[in-house]
Protein backbone atom coordinates (compact mmCIF):
# COMPACT_ATOMS: atom_id res chain seq x y z
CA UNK A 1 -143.32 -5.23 34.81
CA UNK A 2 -146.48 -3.11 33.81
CA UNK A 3 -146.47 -2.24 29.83
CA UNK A 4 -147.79 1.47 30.88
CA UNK A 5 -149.01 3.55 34.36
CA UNK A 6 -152.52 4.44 35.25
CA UNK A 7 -150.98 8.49 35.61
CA UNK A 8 -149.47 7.52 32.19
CA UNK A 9 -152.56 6.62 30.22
CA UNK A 10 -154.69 9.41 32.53
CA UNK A 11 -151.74 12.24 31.38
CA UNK A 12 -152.34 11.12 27.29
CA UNK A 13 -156.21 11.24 27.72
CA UNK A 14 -157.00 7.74 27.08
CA UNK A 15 -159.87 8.13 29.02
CA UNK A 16 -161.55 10.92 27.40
CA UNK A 17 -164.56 9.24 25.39
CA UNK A 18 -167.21 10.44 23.05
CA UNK A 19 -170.27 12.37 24.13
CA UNK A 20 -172.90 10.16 25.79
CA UNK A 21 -175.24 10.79 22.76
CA UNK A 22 -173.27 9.00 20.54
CA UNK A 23 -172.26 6.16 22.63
CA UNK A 24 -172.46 2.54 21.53
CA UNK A 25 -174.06 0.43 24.73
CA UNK A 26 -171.74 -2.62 23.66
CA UNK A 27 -168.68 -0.38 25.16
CA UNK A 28 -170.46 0.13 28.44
CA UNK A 29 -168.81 -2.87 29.89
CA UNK A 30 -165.24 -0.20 29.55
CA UNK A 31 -167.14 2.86 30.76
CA UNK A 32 -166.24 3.84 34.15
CA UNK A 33 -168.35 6.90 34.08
CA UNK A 34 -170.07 9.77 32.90
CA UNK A 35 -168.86 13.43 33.11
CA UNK A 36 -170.23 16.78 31.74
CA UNK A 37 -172.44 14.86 28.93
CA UNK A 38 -168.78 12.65 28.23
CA UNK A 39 -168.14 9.29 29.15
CA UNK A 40 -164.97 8.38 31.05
CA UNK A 41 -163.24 5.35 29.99
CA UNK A 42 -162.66 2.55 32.64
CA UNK A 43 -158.45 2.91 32.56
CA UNK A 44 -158.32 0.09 35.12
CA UNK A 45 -159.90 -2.49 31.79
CA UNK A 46 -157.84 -0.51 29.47
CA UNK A 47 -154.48 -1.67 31.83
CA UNK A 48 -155.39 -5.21 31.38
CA UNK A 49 -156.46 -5.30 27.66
CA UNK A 50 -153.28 -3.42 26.70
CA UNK A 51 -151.04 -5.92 28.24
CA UNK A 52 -153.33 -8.60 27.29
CA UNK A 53 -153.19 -7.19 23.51
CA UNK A 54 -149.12 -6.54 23.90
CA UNK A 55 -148.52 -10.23 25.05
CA UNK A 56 -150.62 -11.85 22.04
CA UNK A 57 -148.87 -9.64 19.26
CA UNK A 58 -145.27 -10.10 20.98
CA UNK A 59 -146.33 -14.10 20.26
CA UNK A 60 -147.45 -13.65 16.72
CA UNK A 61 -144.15 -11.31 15.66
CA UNK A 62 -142.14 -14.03 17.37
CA UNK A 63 -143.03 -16.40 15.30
CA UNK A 64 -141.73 -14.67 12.42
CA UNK A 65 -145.27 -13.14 10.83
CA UNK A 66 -146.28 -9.47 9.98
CA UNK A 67 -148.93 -7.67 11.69
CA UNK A 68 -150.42 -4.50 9.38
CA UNK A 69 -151.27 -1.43 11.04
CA UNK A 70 -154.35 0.65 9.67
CA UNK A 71 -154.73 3.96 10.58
CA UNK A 72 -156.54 6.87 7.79
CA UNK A 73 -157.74 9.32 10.17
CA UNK A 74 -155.53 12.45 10.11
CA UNK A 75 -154.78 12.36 13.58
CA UNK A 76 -153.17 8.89 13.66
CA UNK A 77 -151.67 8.21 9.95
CA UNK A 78 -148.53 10.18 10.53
CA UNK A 79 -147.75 8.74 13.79
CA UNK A 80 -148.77 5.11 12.77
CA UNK A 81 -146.49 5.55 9.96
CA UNK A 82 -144.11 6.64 11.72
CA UNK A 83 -143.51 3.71 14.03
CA UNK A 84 -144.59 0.85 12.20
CA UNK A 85 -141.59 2.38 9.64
CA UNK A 86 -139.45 1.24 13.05
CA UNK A 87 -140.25 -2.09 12.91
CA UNK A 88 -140.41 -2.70 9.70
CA UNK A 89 -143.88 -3.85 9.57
CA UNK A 90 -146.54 -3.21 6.70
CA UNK A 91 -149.04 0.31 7.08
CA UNK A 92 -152.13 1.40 5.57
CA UNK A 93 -152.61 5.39 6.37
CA UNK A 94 -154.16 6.89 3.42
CA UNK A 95 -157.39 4.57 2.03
CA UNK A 96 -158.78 1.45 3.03
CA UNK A 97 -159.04 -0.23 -0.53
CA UNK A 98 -161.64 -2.75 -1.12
CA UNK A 99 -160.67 -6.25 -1.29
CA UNK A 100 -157.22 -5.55 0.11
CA UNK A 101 -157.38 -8.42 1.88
CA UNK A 102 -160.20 -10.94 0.76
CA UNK A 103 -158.52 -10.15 -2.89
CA UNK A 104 -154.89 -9.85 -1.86
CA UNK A 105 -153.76 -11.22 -5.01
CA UNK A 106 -155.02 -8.55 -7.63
CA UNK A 107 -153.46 -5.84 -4.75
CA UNK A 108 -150.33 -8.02 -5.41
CA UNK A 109 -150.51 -6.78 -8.98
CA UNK A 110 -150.67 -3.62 -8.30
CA UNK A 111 -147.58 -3.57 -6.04
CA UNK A 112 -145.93 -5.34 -8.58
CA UNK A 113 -146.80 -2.58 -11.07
CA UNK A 114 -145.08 -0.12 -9.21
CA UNK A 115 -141.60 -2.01 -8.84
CA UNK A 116 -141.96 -2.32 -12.87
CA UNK A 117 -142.09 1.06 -13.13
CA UNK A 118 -138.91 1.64 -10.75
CA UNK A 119 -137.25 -1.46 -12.96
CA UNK A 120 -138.11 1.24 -15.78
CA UNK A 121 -136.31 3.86 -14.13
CA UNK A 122 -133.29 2.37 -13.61
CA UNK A 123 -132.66 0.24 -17.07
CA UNK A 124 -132.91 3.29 -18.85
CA UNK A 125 -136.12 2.24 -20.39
CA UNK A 126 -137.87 5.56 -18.87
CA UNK A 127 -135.90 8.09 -20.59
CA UNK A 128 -136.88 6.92 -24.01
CA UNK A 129 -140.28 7.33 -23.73
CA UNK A 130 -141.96 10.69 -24.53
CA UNK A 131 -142.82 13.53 -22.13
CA UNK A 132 -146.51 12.53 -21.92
CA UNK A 133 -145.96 8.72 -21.64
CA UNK A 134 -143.23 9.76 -18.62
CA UNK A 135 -145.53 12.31 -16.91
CA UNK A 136 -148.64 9.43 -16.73
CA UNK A 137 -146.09 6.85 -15.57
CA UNK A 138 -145.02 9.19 -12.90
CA UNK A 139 -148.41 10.41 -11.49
CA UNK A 140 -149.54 6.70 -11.88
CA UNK A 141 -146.28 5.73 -9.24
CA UNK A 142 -146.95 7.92 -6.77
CA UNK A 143 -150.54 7.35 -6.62
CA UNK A 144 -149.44 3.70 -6.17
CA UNK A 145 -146.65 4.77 -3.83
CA UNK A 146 -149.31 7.11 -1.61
CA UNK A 147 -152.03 4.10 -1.67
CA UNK A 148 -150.09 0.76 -1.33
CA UNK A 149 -146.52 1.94 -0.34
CA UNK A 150 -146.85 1.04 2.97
CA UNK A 151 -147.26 -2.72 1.93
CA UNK A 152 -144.98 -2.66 -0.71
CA UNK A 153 -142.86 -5.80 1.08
CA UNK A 154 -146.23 -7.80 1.97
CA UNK A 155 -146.19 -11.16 0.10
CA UNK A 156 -148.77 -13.29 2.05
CA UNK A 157 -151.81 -12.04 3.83
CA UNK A 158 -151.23 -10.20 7.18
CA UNK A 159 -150.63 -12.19 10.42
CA UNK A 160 -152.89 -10.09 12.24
CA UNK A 161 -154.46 -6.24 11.67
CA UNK A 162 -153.65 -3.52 14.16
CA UNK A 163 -156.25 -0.36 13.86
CA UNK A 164 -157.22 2.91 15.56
CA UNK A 165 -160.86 3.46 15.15
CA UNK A 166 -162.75 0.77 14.16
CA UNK A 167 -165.62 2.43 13.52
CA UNK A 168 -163.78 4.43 10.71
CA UNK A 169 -161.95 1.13 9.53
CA UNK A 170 -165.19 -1.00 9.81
CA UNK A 171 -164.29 -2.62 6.15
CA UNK A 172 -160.90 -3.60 7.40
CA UNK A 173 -162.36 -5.23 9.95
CA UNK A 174 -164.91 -6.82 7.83
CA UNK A 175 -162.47 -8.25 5.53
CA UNK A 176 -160.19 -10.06 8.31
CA UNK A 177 -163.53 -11.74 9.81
CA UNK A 178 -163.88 -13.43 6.12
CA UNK A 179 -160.41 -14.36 6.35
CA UNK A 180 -160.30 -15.40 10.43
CA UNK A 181 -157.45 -12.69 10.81
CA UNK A 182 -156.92 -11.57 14.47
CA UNK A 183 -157.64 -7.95 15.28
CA UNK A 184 -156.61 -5.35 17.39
CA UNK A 185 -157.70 -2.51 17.82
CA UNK A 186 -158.33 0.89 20.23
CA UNK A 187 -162.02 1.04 20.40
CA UNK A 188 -163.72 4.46 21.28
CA UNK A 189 -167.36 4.68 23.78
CA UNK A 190 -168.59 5.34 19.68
CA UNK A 191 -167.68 1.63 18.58
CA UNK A 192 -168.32 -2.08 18.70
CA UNK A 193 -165.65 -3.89 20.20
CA UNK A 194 -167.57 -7.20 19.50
CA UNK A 195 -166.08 -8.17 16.35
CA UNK A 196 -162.65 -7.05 17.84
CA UNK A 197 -160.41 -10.48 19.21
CA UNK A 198 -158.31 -7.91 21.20
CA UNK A 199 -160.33 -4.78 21.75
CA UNK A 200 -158.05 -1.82 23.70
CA UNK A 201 -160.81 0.95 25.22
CA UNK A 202 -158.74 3.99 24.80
CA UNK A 203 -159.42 7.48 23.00
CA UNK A 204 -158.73 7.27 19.45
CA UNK A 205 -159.00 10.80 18.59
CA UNK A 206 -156.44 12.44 20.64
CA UNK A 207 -152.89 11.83 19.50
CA UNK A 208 -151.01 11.27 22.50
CA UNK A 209 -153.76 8.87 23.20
CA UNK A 210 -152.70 7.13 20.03
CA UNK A 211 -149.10 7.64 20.61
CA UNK A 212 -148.72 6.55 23.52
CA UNK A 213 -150.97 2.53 23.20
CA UNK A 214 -149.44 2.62 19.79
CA UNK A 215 -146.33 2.82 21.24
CA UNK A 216 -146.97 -0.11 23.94
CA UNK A 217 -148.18 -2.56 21.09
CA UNK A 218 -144.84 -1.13 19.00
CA UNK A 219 -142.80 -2.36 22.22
CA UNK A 220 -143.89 -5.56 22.46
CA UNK A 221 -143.43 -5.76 18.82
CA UNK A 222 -139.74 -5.07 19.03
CA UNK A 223 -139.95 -7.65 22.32
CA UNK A 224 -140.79 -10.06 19.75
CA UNK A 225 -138.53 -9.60 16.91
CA UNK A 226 -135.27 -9.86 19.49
CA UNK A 227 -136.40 -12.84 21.30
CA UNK A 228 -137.28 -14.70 17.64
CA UNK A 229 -133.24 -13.38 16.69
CA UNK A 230 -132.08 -14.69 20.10
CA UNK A 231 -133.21 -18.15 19.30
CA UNK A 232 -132.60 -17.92 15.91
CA UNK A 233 -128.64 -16.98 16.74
CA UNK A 234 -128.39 -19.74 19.47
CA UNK A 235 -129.77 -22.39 16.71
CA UNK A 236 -127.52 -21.43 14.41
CA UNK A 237 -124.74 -21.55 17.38
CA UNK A 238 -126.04 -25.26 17.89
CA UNK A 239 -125.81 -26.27 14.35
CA UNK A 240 -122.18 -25.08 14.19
CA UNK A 241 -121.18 -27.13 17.47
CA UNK A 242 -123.39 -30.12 16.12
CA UNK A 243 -121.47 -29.40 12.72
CA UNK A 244 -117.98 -29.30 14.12
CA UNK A 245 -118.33 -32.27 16.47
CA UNK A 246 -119.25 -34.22 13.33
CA UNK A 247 -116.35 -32.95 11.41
CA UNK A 248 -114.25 -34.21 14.38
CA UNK A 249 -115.62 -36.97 14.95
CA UNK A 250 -113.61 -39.14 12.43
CA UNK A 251 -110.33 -37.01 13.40
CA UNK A 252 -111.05 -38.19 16.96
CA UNK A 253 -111.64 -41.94 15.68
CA UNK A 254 -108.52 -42.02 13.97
CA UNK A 255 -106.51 -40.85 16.89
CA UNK A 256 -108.36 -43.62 18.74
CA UNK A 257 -107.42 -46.00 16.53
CA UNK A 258 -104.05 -45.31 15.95
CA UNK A 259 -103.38 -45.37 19.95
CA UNK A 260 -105.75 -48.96 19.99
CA UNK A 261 -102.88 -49.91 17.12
CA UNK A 262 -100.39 -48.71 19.14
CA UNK A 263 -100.76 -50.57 22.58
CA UNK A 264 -101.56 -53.98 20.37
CA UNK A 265 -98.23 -53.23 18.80
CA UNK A 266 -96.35 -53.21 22.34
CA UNK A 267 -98.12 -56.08 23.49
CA UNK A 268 -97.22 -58.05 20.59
CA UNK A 269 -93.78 -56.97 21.42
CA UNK A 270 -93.69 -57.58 24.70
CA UNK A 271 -95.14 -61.04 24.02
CA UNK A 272 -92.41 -61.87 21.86
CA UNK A 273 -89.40 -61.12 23.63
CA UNK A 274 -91.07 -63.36 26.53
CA UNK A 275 -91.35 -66.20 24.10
CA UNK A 276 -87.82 -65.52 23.07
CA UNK A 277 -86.57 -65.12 26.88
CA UNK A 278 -88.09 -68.56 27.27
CA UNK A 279 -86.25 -69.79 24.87
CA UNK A 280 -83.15 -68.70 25.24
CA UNK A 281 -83.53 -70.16 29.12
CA UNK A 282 -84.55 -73.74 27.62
CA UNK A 283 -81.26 -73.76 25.90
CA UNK A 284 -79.13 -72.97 28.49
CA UNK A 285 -80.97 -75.42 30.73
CA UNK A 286 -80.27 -77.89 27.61
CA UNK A 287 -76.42 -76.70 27.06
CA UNK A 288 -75.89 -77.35 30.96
């Protein structure tokens, strides 16, 4: 079943692209045409690469990594937010820091500096400092809080990087080249969608465009995290049978045993009382 309808994608405006002036000729492979000095964005390649796109993330959240989304244009940081919030997966919506990937481990610092400062909140430690010292550590956490929140439960380097305009997030994508980090992106008739592994031609200025492909790769997202908790719950329900058969296993043995004991026991009997019938029949053969 289709991720998303043509009527869909043509109701949200993900065909609307930029004016023809400021066009990048690397998109024109997505272009369908042009209208009124604006090019019109090919929705039947922007059907395939979504579900193309969907299908690839759905594999990478399945196997139990994060994907970060990056969106710091106003139109797109509340509703990126918003849903990768729902999925518990890590967001950058305010500034693209340098380094935040090819020098993860000083960002790491950082983020560890602002859980100190909550430590010093709740040990008490706070209210003994001054006014001053408490006002700097304040405006010092939510500067933290506003820039690296959103990645506050990252401890390893992003699976793969999810962005909306990649013109506008150009050092993003720099840094996951470096680091061989898939991206995916919604690419505007303005951008490059060479350096882009799964490029999605869509508007990125409109925000129902946005909402609504954000919402597809969201989907698949989810897809992913139930099928990896399916498997995970029927291993665990494997284990346990695997675990219990074990623990029976020398219950059963003994049972066998005891019945193995049990039938040598009669036979013994039986084989007895025919040696003593014999007997007995010898002597009366005798006596006679």
């Amino acid at each position: 079943m289709a991720r998303t309808t043509y009527d869909e994608l043509l109701d949200a405006g993900v065909h609307f692209g930029h004016l023809t002036r400021k066009w990048d000729p690397k998109m024109s492979q997505y272009i369908f045409m042009e209208r009124n000095g604006i090019h019109i964005i090919d929705l039947n390649k922007t059907l395939s690469k979504v579900e193309e796109a969907a299908a690839a993330i759905k594999q990478i959240v399945k196997s139990g990594r994060k994907v970060l989304f990056v969106a710091t244009k106003k139109q797109a940081k509340d509703i990126v937010a918003e849903y990768a919030k729902g999925v518990n997966m890590p967001f950058i919506t305010e500034r693209w820091l340098g380094g935040m990937l090819t020098n993860f481990a000083t960002v790491r610092k950082s983020i560890k500096k602002m859980s100190n400062i909550d430590k010093l909140t709740k040990d008490g430690t706070y209210t003994n400092l001054s006014k001053k010292e408490r006002l700097m550590i304040q405006r010092e956490r939510i500067k933290l809080e506003t820039l690296l929140g959103g990645i506050a439960d990252l401890n390893r380097l992003p699976a793969a990087l999810f962005l909306i305009d990649v013109k506008k997030e150009h050092i993003a994508v720099s840094e996951a080249l470096k680091l061989n980090i898939p991206t995916f992106a919604m690419v505007d008739t303005n951008s490059d969608p060479s350096n882009i592994d799964f490029p999605i031609p869509a508007n990125d200025d409109a925000t129902k465009s946005i909402s609504l492909i954000t919402g597809i790769i969201i989907k698949a997202i989810e897809e992913g995290l139930d099928e990896r908790k399916r498997e995970k719950d029927d291993e665990a329900e494997k284990e346990a049978a695997q675990a219990k058969a074990k623990a029976d296993a020398p219950e059963v043995a003994d049972r066998a045993a005891g019945a193995e004991g049990k039938r040598a026991r009669k036979t013994a009997v039986e084989a007895t009382a025919a040696v003593e019938d014999e007997t007995t029949a010898a002597a009366d053969t005798t006596e006679e």
